[in-house]
N, C-alpha and C. Protein backbone atom coordinates (compact mmCIF):
# COMPACT_ATOMS: atom_id res chain seq x y z
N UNK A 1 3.38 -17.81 -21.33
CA UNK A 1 4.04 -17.36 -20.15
C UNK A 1 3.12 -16.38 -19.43
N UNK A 2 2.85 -16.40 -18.06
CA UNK A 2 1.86 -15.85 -17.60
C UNK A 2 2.71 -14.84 -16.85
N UNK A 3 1.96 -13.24 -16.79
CA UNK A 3 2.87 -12.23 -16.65
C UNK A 3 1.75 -11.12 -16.17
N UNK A 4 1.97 -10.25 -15.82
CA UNK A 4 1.16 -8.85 -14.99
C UNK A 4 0.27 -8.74 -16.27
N UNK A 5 0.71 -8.40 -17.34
CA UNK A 5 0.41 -8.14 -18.67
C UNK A 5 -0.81 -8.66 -19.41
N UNK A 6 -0.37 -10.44 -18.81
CA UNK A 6 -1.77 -10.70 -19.37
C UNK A 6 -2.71 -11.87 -18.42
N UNK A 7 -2.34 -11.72 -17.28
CA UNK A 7 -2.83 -12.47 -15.88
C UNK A 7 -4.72 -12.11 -16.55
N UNK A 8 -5.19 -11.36 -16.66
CA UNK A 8 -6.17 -11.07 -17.00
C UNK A 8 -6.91 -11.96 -18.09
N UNK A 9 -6.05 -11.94 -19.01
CA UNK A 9 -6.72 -12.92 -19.78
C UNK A 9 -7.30 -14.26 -19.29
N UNK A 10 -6.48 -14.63 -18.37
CA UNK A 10 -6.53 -16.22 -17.36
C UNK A 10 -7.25 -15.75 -16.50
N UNK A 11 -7.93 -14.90 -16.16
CA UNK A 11 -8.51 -14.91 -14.68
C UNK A 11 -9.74 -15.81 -14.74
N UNK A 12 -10.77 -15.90 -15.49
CA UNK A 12 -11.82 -16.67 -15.54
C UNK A 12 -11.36 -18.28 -15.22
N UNK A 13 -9.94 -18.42 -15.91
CA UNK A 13 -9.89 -19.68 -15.32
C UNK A 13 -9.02 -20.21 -14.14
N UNK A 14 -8.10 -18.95 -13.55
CA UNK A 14 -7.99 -19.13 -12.34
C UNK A 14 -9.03 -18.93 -11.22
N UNK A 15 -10.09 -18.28 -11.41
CA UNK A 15 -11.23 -18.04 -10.77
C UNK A 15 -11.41 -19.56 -10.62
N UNK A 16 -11.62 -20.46 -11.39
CA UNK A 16 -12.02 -22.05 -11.60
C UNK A 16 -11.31 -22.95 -10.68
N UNK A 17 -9.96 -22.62 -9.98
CA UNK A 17 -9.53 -23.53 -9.34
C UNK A 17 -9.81 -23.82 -8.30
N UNK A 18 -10.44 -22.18 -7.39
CA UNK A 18 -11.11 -22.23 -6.54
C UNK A 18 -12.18 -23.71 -5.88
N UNK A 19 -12.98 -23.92 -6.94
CA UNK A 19 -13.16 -25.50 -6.46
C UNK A 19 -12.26 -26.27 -6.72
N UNK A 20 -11.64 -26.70 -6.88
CA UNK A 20 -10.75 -27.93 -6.89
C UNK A 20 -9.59 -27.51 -5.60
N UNK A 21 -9.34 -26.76 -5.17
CA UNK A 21 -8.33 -26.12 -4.25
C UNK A 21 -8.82 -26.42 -2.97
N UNK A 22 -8.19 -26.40 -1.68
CA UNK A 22 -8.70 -26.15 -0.21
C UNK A 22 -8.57 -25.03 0.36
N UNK A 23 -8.85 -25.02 1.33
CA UNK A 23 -8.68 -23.90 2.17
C UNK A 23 -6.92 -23.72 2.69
N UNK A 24 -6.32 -24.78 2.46
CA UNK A 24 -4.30 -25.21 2.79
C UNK A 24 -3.61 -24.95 1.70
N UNK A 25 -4.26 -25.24 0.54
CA UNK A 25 -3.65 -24.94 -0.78
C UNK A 25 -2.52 -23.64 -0.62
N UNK A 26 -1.36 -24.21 -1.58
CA UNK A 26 -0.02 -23.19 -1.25
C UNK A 26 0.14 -23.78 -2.77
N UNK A 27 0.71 -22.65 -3.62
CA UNK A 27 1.09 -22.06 -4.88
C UNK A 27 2.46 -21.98 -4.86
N UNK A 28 3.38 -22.30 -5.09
CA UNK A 28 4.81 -22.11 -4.79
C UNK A 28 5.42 -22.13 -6.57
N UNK A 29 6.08 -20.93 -6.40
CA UNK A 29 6.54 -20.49 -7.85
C UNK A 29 8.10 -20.23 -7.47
N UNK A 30 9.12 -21.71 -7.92
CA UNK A 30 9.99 -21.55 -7.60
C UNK A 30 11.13 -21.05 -8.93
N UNK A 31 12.22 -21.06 -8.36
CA UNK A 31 13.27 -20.20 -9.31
C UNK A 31 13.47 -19.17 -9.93
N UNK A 32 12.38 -18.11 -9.61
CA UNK A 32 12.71 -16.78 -9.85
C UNK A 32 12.71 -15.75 -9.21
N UNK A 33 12.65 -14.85 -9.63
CA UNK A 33 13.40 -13.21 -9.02
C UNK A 33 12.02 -12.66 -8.43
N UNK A 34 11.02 -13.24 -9.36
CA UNK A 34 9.68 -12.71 -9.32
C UNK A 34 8.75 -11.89 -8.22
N UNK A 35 9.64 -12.14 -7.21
CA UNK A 35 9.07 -10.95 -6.02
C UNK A 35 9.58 -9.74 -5.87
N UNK A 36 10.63 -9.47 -6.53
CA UNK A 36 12.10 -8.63 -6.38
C UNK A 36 11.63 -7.10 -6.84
N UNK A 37 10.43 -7.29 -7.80
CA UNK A 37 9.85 -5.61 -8.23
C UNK A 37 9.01 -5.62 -7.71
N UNK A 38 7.96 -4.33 -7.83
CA UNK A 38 6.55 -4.25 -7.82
C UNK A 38 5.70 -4.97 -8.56
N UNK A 39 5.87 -5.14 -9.70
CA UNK A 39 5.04 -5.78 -10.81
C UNK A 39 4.87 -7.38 -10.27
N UNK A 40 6.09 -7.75 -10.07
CA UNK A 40 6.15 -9.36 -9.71
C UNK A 40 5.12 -9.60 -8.39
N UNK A 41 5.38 -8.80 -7.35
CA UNK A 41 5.05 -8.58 -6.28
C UNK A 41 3.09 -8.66 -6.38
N UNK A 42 2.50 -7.88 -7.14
CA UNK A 42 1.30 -7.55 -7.53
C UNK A 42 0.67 -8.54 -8.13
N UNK A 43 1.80 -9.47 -9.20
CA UNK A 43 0.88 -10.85 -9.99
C UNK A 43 0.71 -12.02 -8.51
N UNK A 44 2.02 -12.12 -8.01
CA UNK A 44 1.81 -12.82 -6.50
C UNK A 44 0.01 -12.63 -5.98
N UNK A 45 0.08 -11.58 -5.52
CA UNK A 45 -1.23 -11.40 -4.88
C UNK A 45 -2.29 -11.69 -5.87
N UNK A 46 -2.35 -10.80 -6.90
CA UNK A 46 -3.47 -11.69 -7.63
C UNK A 46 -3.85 -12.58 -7.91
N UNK A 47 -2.70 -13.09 -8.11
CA UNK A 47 -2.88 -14.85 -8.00
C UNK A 47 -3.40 -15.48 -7.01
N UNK A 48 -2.68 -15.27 -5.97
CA UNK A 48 -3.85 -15.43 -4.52
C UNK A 48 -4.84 -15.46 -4.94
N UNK A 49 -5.34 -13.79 -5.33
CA UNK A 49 -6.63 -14.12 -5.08
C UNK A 49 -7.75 -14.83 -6.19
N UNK A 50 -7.47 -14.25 -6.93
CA UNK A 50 -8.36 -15.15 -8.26
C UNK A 50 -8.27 -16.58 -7.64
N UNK A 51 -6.74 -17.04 -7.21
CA UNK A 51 -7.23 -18.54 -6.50
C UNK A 51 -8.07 -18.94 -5.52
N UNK A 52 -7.41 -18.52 -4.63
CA UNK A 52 -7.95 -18.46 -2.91
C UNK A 52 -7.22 -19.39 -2.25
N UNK A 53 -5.91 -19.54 -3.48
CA UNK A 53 -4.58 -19.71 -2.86
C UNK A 53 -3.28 -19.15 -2.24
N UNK A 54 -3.14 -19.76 -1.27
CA UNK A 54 -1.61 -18.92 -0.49
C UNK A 54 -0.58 -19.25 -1.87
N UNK A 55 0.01 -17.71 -2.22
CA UNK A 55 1.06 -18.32 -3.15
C UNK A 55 2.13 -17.56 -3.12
N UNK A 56 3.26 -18.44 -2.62
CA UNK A 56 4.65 -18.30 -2.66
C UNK A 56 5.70 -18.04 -3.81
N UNK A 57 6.50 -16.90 -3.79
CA UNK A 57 7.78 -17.42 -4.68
C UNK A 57 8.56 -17.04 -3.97
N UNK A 58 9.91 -18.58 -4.46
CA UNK A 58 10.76 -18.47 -3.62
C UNK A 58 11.90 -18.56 -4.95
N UNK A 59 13.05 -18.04 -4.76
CA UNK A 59 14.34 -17.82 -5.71
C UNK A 59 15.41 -18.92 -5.24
C-alpha cells in the first residue's frame, strides 16, 4: 500500500514512468478521502512529480 510513509521507497521507480508517460498523462486515484488532510494532499503532489504526471483524486 503506497502511503506518505513510504512513497520514498518507490521513488526510483516512479521516477521510471516518466518515459513511458506523455506530456497528457492524468493519474486518477479514485475512491478515497485521500485529499481531505495534509498528508494525502502532499503524496498527490509528489506523485506528480516523481511522475511528470497530472494526478487526480477524486472520492
Amino acid at each position: 500500500m503506497l502511503s506518505e510513509d513510504n512513497l520514498w521507497a518507490y521513488a526510483d521507480e516512479f521516477r521510471q514512468w516518466r518515459s513511458y508517460l506523455t506530456n497528457t498523462t492524468e493519474i486518477m486515484i479514485y475512491g478515497c478521502a485521500l485529499i481531505t488532510g495534509r498528508a494525502g494532499q502532499a503524496l498527490v503532489s509528489w506523485l506528480g512529480l516523481l511522475t511528470g504526471a497530472k494526478v487526480k483524486a477524486l472520492s
